[in-house]
Structures are given as C-alpha cells and as structure tokens.
Protein backbone atom coordinates (compact mmCIF):
# COMPACT_ATOMS: atom_id res chain seq x y z
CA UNK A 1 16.84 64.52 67.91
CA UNK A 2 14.29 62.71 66.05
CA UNK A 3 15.79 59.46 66.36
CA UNK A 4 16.15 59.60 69.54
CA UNK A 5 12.28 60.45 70.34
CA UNK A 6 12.09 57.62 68.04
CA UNK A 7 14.27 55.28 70.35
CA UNK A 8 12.84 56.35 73.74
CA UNK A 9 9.21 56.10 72.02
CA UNK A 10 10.04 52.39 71.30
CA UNK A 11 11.90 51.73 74.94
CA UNK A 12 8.39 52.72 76.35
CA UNK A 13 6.15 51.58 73.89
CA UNK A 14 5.07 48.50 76.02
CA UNK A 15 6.37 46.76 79.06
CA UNK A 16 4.74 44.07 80.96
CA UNK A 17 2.14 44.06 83.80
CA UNK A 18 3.05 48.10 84.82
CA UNK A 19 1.56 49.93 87.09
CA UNK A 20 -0.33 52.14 84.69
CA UNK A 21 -1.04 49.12 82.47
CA UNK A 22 -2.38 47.04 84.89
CA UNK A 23 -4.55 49.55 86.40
CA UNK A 24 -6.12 49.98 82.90
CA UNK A 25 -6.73 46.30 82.98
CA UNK A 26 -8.48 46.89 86.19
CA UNK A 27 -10.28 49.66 84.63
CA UNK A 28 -11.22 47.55 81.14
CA UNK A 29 -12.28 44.37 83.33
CA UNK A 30 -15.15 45.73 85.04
CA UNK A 31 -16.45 46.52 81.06
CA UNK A 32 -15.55 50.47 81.51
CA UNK A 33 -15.09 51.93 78.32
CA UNK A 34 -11.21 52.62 76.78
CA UNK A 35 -11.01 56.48 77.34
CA UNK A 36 -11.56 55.77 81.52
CA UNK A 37 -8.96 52.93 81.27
CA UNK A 38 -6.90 55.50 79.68
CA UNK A 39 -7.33 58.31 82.42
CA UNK A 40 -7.01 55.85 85.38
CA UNK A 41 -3.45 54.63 83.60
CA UNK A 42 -2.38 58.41 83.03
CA UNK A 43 -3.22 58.70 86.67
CA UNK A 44 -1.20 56.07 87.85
CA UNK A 45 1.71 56.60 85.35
CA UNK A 46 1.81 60.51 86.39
CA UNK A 47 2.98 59.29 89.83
CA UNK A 48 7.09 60.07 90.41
CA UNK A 49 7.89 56.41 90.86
CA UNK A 50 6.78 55.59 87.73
CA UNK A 51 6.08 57.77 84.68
CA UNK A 52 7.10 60.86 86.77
CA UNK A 53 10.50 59.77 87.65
CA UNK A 54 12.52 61.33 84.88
CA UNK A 55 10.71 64.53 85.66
CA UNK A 56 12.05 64.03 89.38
CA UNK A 57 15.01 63.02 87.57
CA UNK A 58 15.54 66.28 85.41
CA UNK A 59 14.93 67.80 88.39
CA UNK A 60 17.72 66.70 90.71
CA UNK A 61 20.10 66.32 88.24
CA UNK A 62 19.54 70.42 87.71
CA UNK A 63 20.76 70.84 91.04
CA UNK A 64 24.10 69.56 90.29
CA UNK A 65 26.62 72.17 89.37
CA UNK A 66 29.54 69.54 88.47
CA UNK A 67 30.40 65.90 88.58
CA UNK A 68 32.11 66.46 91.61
CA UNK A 69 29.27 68.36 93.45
CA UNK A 70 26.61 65.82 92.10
CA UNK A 71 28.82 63.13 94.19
CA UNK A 72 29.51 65.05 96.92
CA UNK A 73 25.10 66.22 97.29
CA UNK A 74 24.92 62.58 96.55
CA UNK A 75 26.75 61.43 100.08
CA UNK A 76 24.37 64.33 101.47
CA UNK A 77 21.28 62.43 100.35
CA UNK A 78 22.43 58.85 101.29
CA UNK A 79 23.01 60.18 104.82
CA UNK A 80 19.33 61.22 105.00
CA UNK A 81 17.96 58.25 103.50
CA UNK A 82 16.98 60.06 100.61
CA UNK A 83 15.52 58.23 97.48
CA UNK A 84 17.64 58.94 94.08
CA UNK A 85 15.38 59.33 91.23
CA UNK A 86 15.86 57.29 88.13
CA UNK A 87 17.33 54.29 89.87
CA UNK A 88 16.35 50.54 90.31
CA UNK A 89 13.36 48.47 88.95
CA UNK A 90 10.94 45.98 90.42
CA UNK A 91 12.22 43.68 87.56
CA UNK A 92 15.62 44.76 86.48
CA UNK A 93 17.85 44.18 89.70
CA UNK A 94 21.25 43.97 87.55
CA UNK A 95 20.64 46.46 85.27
CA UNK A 96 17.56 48.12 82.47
CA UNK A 97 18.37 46.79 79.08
CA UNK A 98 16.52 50.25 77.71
CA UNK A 99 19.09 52.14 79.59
CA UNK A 100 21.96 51.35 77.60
CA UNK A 101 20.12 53.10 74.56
CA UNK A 102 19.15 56.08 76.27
CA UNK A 103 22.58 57.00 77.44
CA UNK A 104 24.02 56.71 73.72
CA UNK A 105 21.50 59.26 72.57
CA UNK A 106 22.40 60.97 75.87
CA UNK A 107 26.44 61.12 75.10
CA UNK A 108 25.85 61.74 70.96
CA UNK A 109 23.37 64.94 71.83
CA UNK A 110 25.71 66.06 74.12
CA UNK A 111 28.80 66.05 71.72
CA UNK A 112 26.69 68.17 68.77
CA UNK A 113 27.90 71.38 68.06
CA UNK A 114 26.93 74.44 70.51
CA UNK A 115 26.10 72.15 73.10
CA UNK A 116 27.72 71.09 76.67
CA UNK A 117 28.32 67.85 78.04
CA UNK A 118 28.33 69.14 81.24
CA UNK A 119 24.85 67.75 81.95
CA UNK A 120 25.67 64.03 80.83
CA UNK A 121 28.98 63.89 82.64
CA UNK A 122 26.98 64.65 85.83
CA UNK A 123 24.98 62.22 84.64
CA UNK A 124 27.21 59.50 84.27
CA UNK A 125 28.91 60.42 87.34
CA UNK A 126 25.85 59.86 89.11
CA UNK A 127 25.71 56.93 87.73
CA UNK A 128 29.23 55.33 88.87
CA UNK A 129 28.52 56.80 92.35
CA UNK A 130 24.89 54.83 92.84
CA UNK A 131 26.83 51.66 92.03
CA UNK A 132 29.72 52.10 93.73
CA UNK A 133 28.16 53.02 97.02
CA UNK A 134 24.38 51.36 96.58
CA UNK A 135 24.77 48.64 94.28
CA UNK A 136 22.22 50.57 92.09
CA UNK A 137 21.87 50.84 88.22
CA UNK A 138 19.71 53.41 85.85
CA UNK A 139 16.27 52.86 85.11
CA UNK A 140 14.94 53.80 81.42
CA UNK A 141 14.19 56.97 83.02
CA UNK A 142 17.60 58.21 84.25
CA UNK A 143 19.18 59.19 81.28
CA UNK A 144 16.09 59.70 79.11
CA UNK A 145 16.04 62.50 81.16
CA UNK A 146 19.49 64.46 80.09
CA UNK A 147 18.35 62.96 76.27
CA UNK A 148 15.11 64.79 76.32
CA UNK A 149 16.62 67.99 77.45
CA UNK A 150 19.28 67.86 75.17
CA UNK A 151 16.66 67.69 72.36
CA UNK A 152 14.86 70.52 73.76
CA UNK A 153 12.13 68.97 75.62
CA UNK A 154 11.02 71.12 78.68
CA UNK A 155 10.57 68.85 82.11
CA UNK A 156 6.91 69.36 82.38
CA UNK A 157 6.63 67.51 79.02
CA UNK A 158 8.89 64.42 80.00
CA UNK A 159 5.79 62.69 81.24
CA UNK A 160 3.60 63.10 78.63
CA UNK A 161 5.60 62.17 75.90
CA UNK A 162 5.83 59.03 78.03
CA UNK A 163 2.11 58.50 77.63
CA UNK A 164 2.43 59.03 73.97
CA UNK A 165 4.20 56.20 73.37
CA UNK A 166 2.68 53.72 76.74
CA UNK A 167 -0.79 54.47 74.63
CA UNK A 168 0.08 51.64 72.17
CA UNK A 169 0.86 49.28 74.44
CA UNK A 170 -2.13 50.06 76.95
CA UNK A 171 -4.34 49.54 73.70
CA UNK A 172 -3.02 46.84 73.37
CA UNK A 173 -3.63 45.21 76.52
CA UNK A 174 -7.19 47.02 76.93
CA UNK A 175 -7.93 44.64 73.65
CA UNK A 176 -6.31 41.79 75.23
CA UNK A 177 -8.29 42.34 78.27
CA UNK A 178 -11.82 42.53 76.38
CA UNK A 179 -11.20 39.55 74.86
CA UNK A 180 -11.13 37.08 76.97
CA UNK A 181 -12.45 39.02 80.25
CA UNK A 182 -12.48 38.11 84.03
CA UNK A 183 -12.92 40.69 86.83
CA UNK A 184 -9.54 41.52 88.34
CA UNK A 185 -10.18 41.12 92.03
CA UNK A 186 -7.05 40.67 94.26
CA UNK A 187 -7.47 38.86 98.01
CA UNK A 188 -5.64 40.46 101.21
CA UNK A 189 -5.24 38.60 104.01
CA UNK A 190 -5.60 40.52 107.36
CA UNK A 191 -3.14 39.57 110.23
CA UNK A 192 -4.69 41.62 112.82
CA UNK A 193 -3.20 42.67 115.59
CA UNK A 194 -0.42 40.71 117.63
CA UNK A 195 -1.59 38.66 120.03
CA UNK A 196 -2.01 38.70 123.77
CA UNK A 197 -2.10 42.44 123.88
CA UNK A 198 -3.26 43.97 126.89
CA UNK A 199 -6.45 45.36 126.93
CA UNK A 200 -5.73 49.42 127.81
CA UNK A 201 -8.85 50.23 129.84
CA UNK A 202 -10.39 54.05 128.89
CA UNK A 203 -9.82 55.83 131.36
CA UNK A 204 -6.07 54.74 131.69
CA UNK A 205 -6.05 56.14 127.74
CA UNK A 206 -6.70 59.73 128.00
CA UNK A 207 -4.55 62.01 128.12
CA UNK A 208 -3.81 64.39 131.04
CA UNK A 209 -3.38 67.42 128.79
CA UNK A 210 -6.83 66.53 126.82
CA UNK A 211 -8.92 65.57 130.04
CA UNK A 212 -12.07 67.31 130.49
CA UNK A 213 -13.65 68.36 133.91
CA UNK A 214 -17.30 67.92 134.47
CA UNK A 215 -17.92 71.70 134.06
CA UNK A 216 -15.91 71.19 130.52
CA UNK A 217 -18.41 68.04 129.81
CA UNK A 218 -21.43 69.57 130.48
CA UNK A 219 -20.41 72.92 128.64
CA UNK A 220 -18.97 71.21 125.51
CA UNK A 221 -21.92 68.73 125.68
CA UNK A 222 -24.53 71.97 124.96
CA UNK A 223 -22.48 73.20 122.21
C-alpha cells in the first residue's frame, strides 16, 4: 500500500499548465502571497473534472454490481449523453502515460490475500467498453480510484491526498512565477450578436400571460 501512495504521489506530483496550477499562477502574479495561491488552486482542483474526478470516479464505479452490469449501466449512460468519470484528457488523446502505473497497483492490491478483485475487473471492464464504443482511454484518475480503495482510502479523502502531492509542484511554479513576474491577463474577443437581426419592438415582446392592465400598473406601481 505504501508504494503505491508512493507511485500515485509521484504521477501527481507536477503536471504542466493545470487548471489548479495555473490558477495559482494567476493568484502569485498579481504579488498575492503563497497560502491564497494555494486556496484558489485547492479551489479549482476540488472541481469533479479535475482533482474531483476519481472521487466521481469511486463513486460510479460503486454502482456497478459486476462487469457485466457496469457495461450494460454503461450503454444506459451513453444513451443519455452522460459524461463517464475518469476518462479523456485535454492533452492525452491516445492514452495517460500515468495510467498504466495506476492500474498495476490496481490489479497487485486486488490479488493480496482477503481481498476481491471484483472491483478492478469492473474496472477494467469499464475500461474495454469506453474504447470500444467511445474511442476513450483512462485518465490518471480512473484507476487511482479502485488503487486507493484497495489501500483503504475512504472517497472523501481521494481529493486531498491529491493536493498533497500537487503542493510540490504548485510551489514550484508559485517560485517560478515570482521570479520573473508579469501579470497574467488573458484577452476575449466579443462576437456580438449575429447580424441583421430584427429589431423586436416592446410591446410585440411581452408576454400575454405576464401583461399587466392599467389597474395592475397603477396598483403594482404604489407597492
């Protein structure tokens, strides 16, 4: 178990231009001291499509009574358009090279003694189905999910032990930051609407339902 806290404390450790990270460069640009750029990345990292996914992972995954019901719940949720946790990455579009390592510690908790791999073969099942049907492959998250249950970890934790280990790398950044500082300060360009819209005059706009009478008017108007 403690190797693989070690392992999933390294996969996290640090990884580019983040969410959470860059909204503590945000926070560290405008000279804010470390311990706010710190609680605006926990912020951001707490959110389910990032640092909260392999809660939301845990989560559905529980749901799952077998391989074949995860697939079949699966199907269910594609037909509503609903999002799978713990799959795809802004970055990685053929596969997370940090998965990999988090669904070896996954499989080897799962085989120890007084334990059930019931869990990780939903998992993996999962897994096959999200590429077979959506072209999809696991994040980090996904299967750090099954590993910290397996090591005892309750869900509610998941996302803090996250932060444990993002802390170095935000440091790291927040000192990068300082050092050579500009003001982060992204442009957006406003299309307005489309053009040559017709003009709606008022009184065409109000609705019959919501329509007042001049009794109403002068009533409401005294209120």
């Amino acid at each position: 178990m403690i190797k693989t806290l070690d392992k999933s404390f390294i996969c996290y450790a640090e990884h580019d231009y983040n969410a959470s990270t860059f909204a503590a460069r945000v926070t560290t640009a405008t000279l804010s001291d470390a311990y706010s750029a710190f609680t605006t990345a926990i912020g951001t990292l707490r959110g389910p499509l990032h640092g909260g996914a392999n809660e939301a992972t845990m989560e559905l995954l529980s749901t799952f009574e077998s391989p074949e019901d995860a697939e079949k719940k699966l199907h269910e949720m594609f037909t509503k358009k609903k999002l799978v946790m713990g799959f795809g990455h802004r970055i990685y579009k053929t596969g997370d090279p940090r998965s990999p390592i988090m669904e070896e510690c996954s499989r080897a908790l799962s085989q120890k003694p007084g334990r059930t791999s019931l869990l990780f073969n939903i998992s993996k099942r999962v897994q096959e189905v999200l590429k077979a049907e959506k072209g999809m492959y696991p994040n980090a998250d996904f299967y750090s999910a099954s590993a910290y249950h397996y090591c005892g970890v309750p869900t509610p934790l998941f996302t803090p032990l996250f932060v444990f280990s993002r802390i170095t790398g935000w440091t790291a950044h927040i000192v990068e930051q300082r050092a050579n500082n500009k003001l982060i300060r992204p442009t957006s360009k406003y299309c307005g609407p489309e053009p040559n819209q017709r003009v709606v005059p008022i009184d065409e706009r109000r609705d019959e339902g919501t329509a007042c009478s001049e009794m109403d008017h002068g009533e409401r108007s005294r209120l």
